[in-house]
PDB file of N, CA and C in Angstrom:
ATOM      1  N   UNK A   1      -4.849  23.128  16.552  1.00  0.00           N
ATOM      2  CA  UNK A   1      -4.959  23.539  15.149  1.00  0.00           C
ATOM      3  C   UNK A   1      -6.196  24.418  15.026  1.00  0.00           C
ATOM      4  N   UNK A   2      -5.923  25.527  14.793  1.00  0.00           N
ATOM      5  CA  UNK A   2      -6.935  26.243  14.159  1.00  0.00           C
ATOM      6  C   UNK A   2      -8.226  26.190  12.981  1.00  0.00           C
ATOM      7  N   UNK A   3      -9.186  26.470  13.200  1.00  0.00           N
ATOM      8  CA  UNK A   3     -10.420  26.070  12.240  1.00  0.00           C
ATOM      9  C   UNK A   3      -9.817  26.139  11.114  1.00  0.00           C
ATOM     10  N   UNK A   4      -9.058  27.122  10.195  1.00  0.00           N
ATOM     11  CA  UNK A   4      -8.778  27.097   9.359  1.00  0.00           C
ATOM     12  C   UNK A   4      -7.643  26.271   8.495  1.00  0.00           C
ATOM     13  N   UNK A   5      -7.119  26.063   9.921  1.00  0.00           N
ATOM     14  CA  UNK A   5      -6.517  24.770   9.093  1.00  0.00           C
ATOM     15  C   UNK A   5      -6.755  23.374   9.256  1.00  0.00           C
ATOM     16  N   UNK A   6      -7.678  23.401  10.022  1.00  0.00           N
ATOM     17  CA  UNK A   6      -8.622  22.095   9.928  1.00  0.00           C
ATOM     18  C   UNK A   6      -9.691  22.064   8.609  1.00  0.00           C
ATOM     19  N   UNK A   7      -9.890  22.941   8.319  1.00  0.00           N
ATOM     20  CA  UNK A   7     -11.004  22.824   6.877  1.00  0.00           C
ATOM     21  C   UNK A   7      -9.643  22.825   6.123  1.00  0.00           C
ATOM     22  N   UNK A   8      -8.469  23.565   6.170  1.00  0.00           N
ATOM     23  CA  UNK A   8      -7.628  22.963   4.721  1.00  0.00           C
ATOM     24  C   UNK A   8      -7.344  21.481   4.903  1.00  0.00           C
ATOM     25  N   UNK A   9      -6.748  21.252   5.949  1.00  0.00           N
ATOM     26  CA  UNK A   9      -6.592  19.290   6.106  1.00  0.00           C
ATOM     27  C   UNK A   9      -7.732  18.636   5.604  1.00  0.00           C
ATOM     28  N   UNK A  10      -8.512  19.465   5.866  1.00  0.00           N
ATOM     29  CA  UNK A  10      -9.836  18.245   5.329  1.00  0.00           C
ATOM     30  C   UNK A  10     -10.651  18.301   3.686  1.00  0.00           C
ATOM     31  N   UNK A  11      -9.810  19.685   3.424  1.00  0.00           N
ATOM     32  CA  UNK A  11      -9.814  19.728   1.813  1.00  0.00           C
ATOM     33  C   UNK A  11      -9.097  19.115   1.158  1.00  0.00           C
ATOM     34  N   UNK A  12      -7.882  19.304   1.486  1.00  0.00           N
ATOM     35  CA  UNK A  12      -6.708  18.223   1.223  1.00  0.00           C
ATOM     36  C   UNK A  12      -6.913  16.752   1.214  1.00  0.00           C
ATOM     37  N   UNK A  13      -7.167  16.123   2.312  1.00  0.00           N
ATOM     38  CA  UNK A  13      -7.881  14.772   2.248  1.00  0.00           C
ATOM     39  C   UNK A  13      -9.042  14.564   1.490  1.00  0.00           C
ATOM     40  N   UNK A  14      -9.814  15.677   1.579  1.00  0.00           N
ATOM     41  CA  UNK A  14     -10.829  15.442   0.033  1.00  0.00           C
ATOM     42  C   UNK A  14     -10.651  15.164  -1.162  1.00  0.00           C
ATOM     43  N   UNK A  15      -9.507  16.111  -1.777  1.00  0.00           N
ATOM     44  CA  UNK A  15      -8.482  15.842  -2.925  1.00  0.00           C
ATOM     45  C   UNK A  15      -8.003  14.779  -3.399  1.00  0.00           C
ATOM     46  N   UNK A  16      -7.258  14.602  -1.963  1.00  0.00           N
ATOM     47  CA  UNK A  16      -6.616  12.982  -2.229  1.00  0.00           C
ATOM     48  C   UNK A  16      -7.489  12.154  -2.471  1.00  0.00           C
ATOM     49  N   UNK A  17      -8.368  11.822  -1.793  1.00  0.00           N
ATOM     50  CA  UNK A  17      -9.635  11.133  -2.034  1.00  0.00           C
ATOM     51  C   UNK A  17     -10.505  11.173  -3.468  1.00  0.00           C
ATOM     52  N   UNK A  18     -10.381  12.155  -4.233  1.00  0.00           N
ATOM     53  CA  UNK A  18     -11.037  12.574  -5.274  1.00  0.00           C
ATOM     54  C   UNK A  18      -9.662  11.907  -6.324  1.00  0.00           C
ATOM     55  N   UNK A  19      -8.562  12.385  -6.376  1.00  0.00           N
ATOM     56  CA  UNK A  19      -7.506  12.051  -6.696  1.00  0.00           C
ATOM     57  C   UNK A  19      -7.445  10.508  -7.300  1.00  0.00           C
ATOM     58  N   UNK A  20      -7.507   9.713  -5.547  1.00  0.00           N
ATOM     59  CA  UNK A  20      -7.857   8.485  -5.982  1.00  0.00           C
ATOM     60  C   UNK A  20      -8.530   7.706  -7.027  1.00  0.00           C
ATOM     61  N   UNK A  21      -9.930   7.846  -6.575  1.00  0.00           N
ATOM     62  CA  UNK A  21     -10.902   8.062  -7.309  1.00  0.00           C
ATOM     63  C   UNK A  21     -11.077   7.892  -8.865  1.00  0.00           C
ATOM     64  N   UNK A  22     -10.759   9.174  -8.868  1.00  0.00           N
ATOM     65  CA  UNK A  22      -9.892   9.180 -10.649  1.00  0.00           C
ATOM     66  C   UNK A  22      -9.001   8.452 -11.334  1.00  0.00           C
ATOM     67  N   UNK A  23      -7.862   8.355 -10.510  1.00  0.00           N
ATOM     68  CA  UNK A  23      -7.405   6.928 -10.828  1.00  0.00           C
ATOM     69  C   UNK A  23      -8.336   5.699 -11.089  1.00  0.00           C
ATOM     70  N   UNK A  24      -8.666   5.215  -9.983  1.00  0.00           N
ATOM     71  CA  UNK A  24      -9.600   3.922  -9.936  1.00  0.00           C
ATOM     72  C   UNK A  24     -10.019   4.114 -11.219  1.00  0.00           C
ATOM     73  N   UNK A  25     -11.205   5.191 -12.021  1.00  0.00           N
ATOM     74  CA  UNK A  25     -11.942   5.019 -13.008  1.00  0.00           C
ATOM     75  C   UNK A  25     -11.215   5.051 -14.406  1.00  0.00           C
ATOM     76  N   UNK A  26     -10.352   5.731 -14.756  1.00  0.00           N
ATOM     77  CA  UNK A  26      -9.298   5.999 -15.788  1.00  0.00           C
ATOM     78  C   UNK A  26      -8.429   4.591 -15.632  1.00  0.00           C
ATOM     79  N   UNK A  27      -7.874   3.966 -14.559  1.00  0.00           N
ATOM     80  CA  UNK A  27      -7.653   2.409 -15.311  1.00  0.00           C
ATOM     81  C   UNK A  27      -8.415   1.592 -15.306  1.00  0.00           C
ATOM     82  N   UNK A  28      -9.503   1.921 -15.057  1.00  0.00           N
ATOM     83  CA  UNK A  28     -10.916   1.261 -15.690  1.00  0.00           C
ATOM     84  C   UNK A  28     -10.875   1.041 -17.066  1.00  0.00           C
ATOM     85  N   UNK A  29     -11.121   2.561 -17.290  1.00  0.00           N
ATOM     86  CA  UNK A  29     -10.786   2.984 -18.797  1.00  0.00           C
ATOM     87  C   UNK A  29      -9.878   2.481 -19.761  1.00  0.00           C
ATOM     88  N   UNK A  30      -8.474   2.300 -19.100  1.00  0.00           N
ATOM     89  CA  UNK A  30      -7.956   1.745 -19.708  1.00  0.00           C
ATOM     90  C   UNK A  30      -7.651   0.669 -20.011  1.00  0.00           C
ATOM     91  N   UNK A  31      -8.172  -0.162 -19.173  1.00  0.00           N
ATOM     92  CA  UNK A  31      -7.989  -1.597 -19.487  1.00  0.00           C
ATOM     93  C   UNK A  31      -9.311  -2.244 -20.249  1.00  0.00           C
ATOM     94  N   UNK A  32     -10.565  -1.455 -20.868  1.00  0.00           N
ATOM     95  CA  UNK A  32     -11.343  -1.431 -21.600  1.00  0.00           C
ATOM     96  C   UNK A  32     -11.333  -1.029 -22.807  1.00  0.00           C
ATOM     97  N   UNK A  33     -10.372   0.154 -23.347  1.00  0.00           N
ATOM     98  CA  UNK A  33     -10.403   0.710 -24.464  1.00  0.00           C
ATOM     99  C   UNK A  33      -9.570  -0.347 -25.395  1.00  0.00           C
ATOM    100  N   UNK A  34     -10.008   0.054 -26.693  1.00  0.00           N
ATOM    101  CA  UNK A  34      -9.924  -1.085 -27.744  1.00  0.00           C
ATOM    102  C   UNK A  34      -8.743  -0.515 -28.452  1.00  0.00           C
ATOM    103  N   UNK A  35      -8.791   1.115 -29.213  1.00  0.00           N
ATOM    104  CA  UNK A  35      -7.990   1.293 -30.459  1.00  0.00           C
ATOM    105  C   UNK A  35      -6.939   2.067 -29.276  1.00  0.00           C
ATOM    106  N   UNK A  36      -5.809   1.674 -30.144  1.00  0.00           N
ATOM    107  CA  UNK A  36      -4.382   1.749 -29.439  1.00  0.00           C
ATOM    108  C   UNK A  36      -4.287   3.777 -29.588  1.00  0.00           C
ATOM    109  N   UNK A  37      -4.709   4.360 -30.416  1.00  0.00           N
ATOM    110  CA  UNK A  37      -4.665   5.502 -30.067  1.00  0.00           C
ATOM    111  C   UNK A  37      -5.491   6.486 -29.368  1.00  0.00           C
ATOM    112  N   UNK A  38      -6.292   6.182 -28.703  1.00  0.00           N
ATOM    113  CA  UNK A  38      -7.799   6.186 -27.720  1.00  0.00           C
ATOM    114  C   UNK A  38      -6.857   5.702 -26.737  1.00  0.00           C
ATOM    115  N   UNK A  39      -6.267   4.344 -26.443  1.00  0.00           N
ATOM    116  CA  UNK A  39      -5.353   3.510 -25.247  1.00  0.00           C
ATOM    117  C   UNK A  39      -4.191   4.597 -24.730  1.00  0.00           C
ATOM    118  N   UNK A  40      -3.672   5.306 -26.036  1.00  0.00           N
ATOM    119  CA  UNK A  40      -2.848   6.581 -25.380  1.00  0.00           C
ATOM    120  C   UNK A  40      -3.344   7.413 -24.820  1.00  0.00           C
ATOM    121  N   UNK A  41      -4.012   8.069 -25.345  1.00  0.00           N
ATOM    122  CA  UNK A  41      -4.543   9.153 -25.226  1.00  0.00           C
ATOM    123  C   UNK A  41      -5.215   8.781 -23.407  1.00  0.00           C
ATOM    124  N   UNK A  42      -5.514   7.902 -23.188  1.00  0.00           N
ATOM    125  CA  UNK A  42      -6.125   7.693 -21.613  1.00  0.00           C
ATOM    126  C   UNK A  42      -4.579   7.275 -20.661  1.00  0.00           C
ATOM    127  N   UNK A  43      -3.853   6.523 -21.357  1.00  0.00           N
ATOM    128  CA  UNK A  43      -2.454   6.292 -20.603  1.00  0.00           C
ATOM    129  C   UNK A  43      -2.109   7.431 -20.075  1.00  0.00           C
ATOM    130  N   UNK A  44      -1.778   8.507 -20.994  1.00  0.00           N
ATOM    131  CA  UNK A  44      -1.444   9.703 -20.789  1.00  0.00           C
ATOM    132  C   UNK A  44      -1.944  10.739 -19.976  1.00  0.00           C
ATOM    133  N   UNK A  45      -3.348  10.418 -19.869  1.00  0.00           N
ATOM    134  CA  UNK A  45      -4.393  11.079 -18.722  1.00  0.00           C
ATOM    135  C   UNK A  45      -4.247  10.372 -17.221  1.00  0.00           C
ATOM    136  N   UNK A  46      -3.815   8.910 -17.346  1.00  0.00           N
ATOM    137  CA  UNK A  46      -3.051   8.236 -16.362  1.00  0.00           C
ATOM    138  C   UNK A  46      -2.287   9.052 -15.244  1.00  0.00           C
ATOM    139  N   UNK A  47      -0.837   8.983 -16.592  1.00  0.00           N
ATOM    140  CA  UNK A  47       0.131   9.249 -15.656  1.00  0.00           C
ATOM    141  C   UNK A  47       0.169  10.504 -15.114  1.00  0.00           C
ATOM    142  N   UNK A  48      -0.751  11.389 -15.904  1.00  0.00           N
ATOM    143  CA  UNK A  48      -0.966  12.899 -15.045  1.00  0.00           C
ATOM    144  C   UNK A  48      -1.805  12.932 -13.820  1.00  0.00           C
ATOM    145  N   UNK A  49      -2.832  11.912 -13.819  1.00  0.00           N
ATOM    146  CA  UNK A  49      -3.582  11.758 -12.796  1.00  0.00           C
ATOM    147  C   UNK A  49      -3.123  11.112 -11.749  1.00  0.00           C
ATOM    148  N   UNK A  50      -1.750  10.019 -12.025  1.00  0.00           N
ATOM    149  CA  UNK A  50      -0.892   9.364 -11.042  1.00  0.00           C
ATOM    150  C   UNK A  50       0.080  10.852 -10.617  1.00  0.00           C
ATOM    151  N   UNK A  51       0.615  11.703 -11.140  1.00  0.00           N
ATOM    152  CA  UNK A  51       1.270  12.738 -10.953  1.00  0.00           C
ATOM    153  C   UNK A  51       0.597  13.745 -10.042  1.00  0.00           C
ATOM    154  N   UNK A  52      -0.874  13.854 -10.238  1.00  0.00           N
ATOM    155  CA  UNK A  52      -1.402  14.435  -9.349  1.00  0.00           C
ATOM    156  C   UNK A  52      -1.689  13.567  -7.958  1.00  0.00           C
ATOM    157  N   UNK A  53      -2.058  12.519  -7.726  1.00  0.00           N
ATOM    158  CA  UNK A  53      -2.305  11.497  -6.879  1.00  0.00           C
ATOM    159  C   UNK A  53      -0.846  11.951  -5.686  1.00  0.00           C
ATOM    160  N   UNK A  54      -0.101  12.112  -6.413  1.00  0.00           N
ATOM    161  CA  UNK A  54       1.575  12.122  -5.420  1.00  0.00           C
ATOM    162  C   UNK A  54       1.816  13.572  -4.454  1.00  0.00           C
ATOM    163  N   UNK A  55       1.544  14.322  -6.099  1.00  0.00           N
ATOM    164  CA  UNK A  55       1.265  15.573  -4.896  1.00  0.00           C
ATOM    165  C   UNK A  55       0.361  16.170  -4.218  1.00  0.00           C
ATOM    166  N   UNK A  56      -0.458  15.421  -4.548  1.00  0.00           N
ATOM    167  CA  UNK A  56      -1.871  16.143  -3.407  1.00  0.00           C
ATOM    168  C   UNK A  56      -1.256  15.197  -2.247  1.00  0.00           C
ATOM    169  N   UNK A  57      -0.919  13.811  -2.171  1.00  0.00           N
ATOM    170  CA  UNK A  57      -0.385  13.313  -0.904  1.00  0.00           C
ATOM    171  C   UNK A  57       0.675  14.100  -0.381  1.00  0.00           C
ATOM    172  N   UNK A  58       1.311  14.659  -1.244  1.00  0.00           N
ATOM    173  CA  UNK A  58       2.614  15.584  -0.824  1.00  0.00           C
ATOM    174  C   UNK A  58       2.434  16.464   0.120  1.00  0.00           C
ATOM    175  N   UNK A  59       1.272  17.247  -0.513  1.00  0.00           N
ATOM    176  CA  UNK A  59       0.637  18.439   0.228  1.00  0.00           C
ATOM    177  C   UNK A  59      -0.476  18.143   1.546  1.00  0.00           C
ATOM    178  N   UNK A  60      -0.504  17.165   1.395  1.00  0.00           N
ATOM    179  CA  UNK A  60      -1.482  16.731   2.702  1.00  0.00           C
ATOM    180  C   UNK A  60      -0.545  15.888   3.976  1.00  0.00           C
ATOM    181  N   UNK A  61       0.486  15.622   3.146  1.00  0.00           N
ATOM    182  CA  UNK A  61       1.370  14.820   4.556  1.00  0.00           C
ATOM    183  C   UNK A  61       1.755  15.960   4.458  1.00  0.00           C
ATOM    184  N   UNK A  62       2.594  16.887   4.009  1.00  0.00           N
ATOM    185  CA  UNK A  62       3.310  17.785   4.395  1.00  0.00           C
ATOM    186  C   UNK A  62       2.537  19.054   5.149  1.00  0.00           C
ATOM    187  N   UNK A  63       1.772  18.975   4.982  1.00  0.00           N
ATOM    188  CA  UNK A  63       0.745  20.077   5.525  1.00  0.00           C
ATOM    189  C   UNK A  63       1.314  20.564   7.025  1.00  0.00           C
ATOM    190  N   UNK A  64       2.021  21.224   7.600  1.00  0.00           N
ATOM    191  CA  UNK A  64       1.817  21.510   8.874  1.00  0.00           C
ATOM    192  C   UNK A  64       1.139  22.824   9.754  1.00  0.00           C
ATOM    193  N   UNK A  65       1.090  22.494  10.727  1.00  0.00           N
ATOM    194  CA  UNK A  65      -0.176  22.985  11.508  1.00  0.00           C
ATOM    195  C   UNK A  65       0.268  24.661  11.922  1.00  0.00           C
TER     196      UNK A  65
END
Protein backbone atom coordinates (compact mmCIF):
# COMPACT_ATOMS: atom_id res chain seq x y z
CA UNK A 1 0.00 0.00 0.00
CA UNK A 2 1.18 3.16 -0.90
CA UNK A 3 1.88 6.22 1.55
CA UNK A 4 -1.01 7.72 0.36
CA UNK A 5 -3.20 5.41 1.04
CA UNK A 6 -1.95 4.61 4.21
CA UNK A 7 -2.54 8.27 5.54
CA UNK A 8 -6.20 7.87 3.96
CA UNK A 9 -6.75 4.46 6.09
CA UNK A 10 -5.57 6.19 8.89
CA UNK A 11 -7.81 9.23 8.36
CA UNK A 12 -10.56 7.10 7.96
CA UNK A 13 -9.94 5.25 11.20
CA UNK A 14 -9.57 8.65 12.73
CA UNK A 15 -13.13 9.47 11.67
CA UNK A 16 -14.49 6.48 12.81
CA UNK A 17 -12.93 7.03 15.95
CA UNK A 18 -14.10 10.65 16.19
CA UNK A 19 -17.48 9.35 14.92
CA UNK A 20 -17.63 7.18 17.86
CA UNK A 21 -16.82 9.49 20.15
CA UNK A 22 -19.65 11.68 19.33
CA UNK A 23 -21.89 9.22 19.80
CA UNK A 24 -20.62 8.26 23.28
CA UNK A 25 -21.16 12.11 24.29
CA UNK A 26 -24.62 12.96 22.57
CA UNK A 27 -26.20 9.84 24.46
CA UNK A 28 -24.73 11.27 27.28
CA UNK A 29 -26.68 14.12 26.41
CA UNK A 30 -29.43 12.48 26.02
CA UNK A 31 -30.09 10.58 28.69
CA UNK A 32 -29.52 13.88 30.83
CA UNK A 33 -31.69 16.34 29.13
CA UNK A 34 -34.87 17.23 30.95
CA UNK A 35 -37.49 19.18 28.48
CA UNK A 36 -38.86 16.78 25.90
CA UNK A 37 -38.21 19.34 23.15
CA UNK A 38 -34.35 19.92 23.89
CA UNK A 39 -34.71 15.56 24.21
CA UNK A 40 -35.60 15.90 20.36
CA UNK A 41 -33.78 18.10 19.19
CA UNK A 42 -30.49 15.87 20.56
CA UNK A 43 -32.38 12.45 19.45
CA UNK A 44 -32.29 13.83 16.17
CA UNK A 45 -28.57 14.86 16.30
CA UNK A 46 -28.38 11.09 17.40
CA UNK A 47 -29.58 9.42 14.67
CA UNK A 48 -27.53 11.57 12.21
CA UNK A 49 -24.52 10.96 14.15
CA UNK A 50 -25.50 7.08 14.26
CA UNK A 51 -25.93 7.62 10.31
CA UNK A 52 -22.65 8.96 10.11
CA UNK A 53 -21.00 6.31 12.51
CA UNK A 54 -22.18 3.57 9.57
CA UNK A 55 -20.73 5.24 6.85
CA UNK A 56 -17.53 6.31 7.85
CA UNK A 57 -17.31 2.37 8.82
CA UNK A 58 -18.55 1.88 5.30
CA UNK A 59 -15.82 3.81 3.89
CA UNK A 60 -13.10 2.47 5.97
CA UNK A 61 -13.98 -1.30 5.58
CA UNK A 62 -14.56 -0.69 2.13
CA UNK A 63 -11.55 1.21 1.49
CA UNK A 64 -9.38 -0.77 -0.92
CA UNK A 65 -5.82 -0.58 -1.51
Amino acid sequence: MGDSNKNIKRELNLAVKNALHAQEYINLALNTVEKNENKQLIQNTLNNINKSVDMTKTSFYGFKE
